[in-house]
C-alpha atoms as a PDB file:
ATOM      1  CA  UNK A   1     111.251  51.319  69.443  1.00  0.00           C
ATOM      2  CA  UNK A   2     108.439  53.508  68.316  1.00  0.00           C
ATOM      3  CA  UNK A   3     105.952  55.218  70.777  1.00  0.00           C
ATOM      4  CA  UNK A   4     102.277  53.968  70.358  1.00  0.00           C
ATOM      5  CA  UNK A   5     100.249  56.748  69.750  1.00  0.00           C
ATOM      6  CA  UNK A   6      96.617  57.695  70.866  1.00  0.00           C
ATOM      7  CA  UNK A   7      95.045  56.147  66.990  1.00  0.00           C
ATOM      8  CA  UNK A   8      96.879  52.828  67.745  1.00  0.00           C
ATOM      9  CA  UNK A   9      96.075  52.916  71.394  1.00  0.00           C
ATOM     10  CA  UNK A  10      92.270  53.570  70.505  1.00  0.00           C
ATOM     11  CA  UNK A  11      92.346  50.498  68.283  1.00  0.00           C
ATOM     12  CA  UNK A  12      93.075  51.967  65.206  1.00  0.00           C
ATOM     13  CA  UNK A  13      90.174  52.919  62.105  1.00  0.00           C
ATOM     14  CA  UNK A  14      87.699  50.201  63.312  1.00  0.00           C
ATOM     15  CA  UNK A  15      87.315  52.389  66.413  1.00  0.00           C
ATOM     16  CA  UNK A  16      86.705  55.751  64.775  1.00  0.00           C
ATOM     17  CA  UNK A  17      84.544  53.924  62.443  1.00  0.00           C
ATOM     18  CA  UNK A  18      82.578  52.898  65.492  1.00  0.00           C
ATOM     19  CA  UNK A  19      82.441  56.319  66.795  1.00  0.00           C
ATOM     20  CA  UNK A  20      81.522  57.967  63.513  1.00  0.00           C
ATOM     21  CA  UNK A  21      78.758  55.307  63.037  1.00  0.00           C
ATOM     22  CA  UNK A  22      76.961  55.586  66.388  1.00  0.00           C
ATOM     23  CA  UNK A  23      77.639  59.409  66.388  1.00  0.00           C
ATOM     24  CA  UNK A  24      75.445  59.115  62.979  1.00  0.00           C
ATOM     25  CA  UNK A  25      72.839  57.168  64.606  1.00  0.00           C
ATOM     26  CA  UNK A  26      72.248  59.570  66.867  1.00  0.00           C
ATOM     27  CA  UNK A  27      72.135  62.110  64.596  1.00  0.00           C
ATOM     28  CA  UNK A  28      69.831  60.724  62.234  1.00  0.00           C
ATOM     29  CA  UNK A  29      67.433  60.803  65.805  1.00  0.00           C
ATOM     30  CA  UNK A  30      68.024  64.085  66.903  1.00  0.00           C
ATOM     31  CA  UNK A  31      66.056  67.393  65.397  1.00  0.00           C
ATOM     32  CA  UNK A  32      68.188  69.898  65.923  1.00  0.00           C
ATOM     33  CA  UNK A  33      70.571  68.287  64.012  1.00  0.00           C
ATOM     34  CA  UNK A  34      69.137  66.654  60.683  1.00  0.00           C
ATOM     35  CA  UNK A  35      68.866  69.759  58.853  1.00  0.00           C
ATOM     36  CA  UNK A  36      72.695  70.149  59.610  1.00  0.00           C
ATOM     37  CA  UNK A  37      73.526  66.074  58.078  1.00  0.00           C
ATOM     38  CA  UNK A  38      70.567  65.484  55.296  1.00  0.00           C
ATOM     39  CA  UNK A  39      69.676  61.710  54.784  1.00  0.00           C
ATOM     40  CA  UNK A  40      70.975  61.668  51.240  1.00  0.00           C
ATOM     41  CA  UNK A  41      74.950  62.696  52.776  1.00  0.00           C
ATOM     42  CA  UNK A  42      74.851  60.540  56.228  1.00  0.00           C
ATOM     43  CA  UNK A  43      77.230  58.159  54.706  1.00  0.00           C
ATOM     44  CA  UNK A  44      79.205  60.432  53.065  1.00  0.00           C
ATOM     45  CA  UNK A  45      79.272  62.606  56.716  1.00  0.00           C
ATOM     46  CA  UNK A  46      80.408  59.815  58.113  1.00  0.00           C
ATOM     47  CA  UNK A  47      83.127  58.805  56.611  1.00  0.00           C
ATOM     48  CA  UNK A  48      84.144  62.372  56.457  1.00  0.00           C
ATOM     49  CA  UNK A  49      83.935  62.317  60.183  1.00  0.00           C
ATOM     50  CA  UNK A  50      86.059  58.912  60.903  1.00  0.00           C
ATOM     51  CA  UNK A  51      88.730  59.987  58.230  1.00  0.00           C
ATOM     52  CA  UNK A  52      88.880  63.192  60.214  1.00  0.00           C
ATOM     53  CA  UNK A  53      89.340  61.691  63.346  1.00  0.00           C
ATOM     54  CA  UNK A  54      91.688  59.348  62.391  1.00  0.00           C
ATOM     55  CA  UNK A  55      93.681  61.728  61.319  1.00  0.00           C
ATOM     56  CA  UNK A  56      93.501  63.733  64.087  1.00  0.00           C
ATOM     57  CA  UNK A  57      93.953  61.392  66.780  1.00  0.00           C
ATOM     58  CA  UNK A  58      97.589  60.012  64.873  1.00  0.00           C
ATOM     59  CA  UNK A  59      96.611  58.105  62.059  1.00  0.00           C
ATOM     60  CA  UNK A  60      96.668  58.221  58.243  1.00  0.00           C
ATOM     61  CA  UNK A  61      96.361  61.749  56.478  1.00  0.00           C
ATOM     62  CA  UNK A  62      93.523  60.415  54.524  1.00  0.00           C
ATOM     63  CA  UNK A  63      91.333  63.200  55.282  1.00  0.00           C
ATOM     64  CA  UNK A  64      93.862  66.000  53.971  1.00  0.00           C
ATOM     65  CA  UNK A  65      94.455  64.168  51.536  1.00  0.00           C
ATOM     66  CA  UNK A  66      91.545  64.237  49.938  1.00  0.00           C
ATOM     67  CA  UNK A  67      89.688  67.308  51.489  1.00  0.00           C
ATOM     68  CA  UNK A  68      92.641  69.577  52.095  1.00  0.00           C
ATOM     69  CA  UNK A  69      93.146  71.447  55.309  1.00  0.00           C
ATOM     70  CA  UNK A  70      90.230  70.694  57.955  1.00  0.00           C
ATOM     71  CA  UNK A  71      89.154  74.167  58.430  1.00  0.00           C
ATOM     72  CA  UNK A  72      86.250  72.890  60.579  1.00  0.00           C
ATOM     73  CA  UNK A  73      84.855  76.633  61.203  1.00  0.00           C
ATOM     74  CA  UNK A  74      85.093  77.679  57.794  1.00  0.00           C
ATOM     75  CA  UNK A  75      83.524  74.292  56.687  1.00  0.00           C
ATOM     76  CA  UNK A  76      80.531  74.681  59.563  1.00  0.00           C
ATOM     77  CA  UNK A  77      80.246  78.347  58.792  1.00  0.00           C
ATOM     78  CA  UNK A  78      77.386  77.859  56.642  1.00  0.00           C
ATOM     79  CA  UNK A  79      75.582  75.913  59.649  1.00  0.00           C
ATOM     80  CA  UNK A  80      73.296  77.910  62.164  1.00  0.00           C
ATOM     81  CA  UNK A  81      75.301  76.525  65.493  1.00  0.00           C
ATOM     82  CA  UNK A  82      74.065  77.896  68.633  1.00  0.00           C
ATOM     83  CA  UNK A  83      74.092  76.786  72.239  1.00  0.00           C
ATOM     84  CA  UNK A  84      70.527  73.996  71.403  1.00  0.00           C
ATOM     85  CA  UNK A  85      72.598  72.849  68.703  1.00  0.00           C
ATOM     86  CA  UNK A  86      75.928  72.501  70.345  1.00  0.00           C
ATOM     87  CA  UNK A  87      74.673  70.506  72.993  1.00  0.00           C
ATOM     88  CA  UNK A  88      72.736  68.530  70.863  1.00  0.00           C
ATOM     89  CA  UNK A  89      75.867  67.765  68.809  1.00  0.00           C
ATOM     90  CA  UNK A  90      77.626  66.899  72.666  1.00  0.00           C
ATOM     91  CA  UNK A  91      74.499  64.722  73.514  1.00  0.00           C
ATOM     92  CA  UNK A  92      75.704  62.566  70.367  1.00  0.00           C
ATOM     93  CA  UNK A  93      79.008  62.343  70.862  1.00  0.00           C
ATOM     94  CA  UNK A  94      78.655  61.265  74.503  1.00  0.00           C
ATOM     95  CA  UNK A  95      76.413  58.799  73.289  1.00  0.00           C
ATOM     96  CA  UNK A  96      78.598  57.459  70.742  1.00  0.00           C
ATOM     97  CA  UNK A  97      81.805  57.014  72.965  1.00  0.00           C
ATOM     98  CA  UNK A  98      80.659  56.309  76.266  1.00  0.00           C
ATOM     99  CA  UNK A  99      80.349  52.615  75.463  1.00  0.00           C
ATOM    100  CA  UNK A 100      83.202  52.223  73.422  1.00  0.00           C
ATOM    101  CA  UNK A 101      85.184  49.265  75.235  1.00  0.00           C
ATOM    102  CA  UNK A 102      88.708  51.561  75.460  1.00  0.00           C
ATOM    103  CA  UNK A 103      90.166  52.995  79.080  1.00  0.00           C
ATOM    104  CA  UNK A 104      88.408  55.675  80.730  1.00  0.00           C
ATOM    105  CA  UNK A 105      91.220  57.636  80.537  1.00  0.00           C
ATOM    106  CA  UNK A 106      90.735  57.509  76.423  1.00  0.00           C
ATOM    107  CA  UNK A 107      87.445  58.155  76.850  1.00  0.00           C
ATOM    108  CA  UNK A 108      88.174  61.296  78.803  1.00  0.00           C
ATOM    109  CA  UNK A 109      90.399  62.850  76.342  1.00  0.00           C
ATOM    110  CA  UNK A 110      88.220  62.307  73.763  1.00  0.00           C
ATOM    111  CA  UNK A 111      85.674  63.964  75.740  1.00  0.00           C
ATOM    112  CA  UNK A 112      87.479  67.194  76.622  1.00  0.00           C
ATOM    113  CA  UNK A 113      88.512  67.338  72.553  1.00  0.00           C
ATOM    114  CA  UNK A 114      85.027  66.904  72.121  1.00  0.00           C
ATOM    115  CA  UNK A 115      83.278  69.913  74.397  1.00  0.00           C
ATOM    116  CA  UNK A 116      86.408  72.233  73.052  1.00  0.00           C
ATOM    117  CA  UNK A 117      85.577  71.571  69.212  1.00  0.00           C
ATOM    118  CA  UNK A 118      81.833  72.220  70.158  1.00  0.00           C
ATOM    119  CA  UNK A 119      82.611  75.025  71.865  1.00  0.00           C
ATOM    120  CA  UNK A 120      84.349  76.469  68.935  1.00  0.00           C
ATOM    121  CA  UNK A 121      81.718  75.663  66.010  1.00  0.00           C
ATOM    122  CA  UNK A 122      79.568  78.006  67.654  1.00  0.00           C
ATOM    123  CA  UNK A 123      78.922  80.460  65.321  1.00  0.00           C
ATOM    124  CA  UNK A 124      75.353  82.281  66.822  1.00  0.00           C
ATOM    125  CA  UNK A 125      74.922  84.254  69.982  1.00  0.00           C
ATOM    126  CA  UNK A 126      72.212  83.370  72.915  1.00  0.00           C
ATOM    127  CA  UNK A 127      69.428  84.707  72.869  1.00  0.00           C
END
């Protein structure tokens, strides 16, 4: 018998879709970050996002597959990320996942992947 891992326990692609989708929402909302996702990608940056996660979290390499290697600093390297925008980016996730209808304890890991991946897309100083 197989071990369920975190994708399946999370309910699988409908709820990374979910989180991608409100994440997006709040994106399209926020000012600090629209520059970062133009209107004309948000789809695209969504999906990108959900395949990522998927992946991540246990599920199917769809986002290698077709993008190669994450390499989420290289591919944010082109962004300016400081502190405002980091914790804009936070302010969106926690939106999108504090709802989601999985156990807290879910919710927390996601969380704590969440503030560390921030945390290392900074790529300006403070002023």
């Amino acid at each position: 018998m197989s071990e369920v891992n975190f994708y399946e326990r999370m309910g699988g692609a409908a709820t990374f879709a979910e989180i991608a989708k409100r994440f997006y929402l709040g994106v399209a909302n926020e000012p600090l970050l629209t520059a970062m996702y133009p209107a004309r990608d948000m789809a695209g940056a969504e999906e990108r996002l959900k395949l990522f996660l998927e992946q991540y979290w246990g599920g199917p390499s769809t986002y290698s597959d077709q993008r190669g290697h994450p390499r989420l600093r290289m591919r944010h390297n082109g962004f300016h990320i400081d502190t405002p925008a980091h914790d804009a980016w936070l302010k969106c996730m926690h939106a999108a996942i504090i709802d989601l209808e999985i156990d807290e304890e879910m919710k927390e890991e996601l969380w704590k992947y969440f503030q560390y991946a921030a945390h290392s897309m900074k790529n300006q100083p403070d002023a």
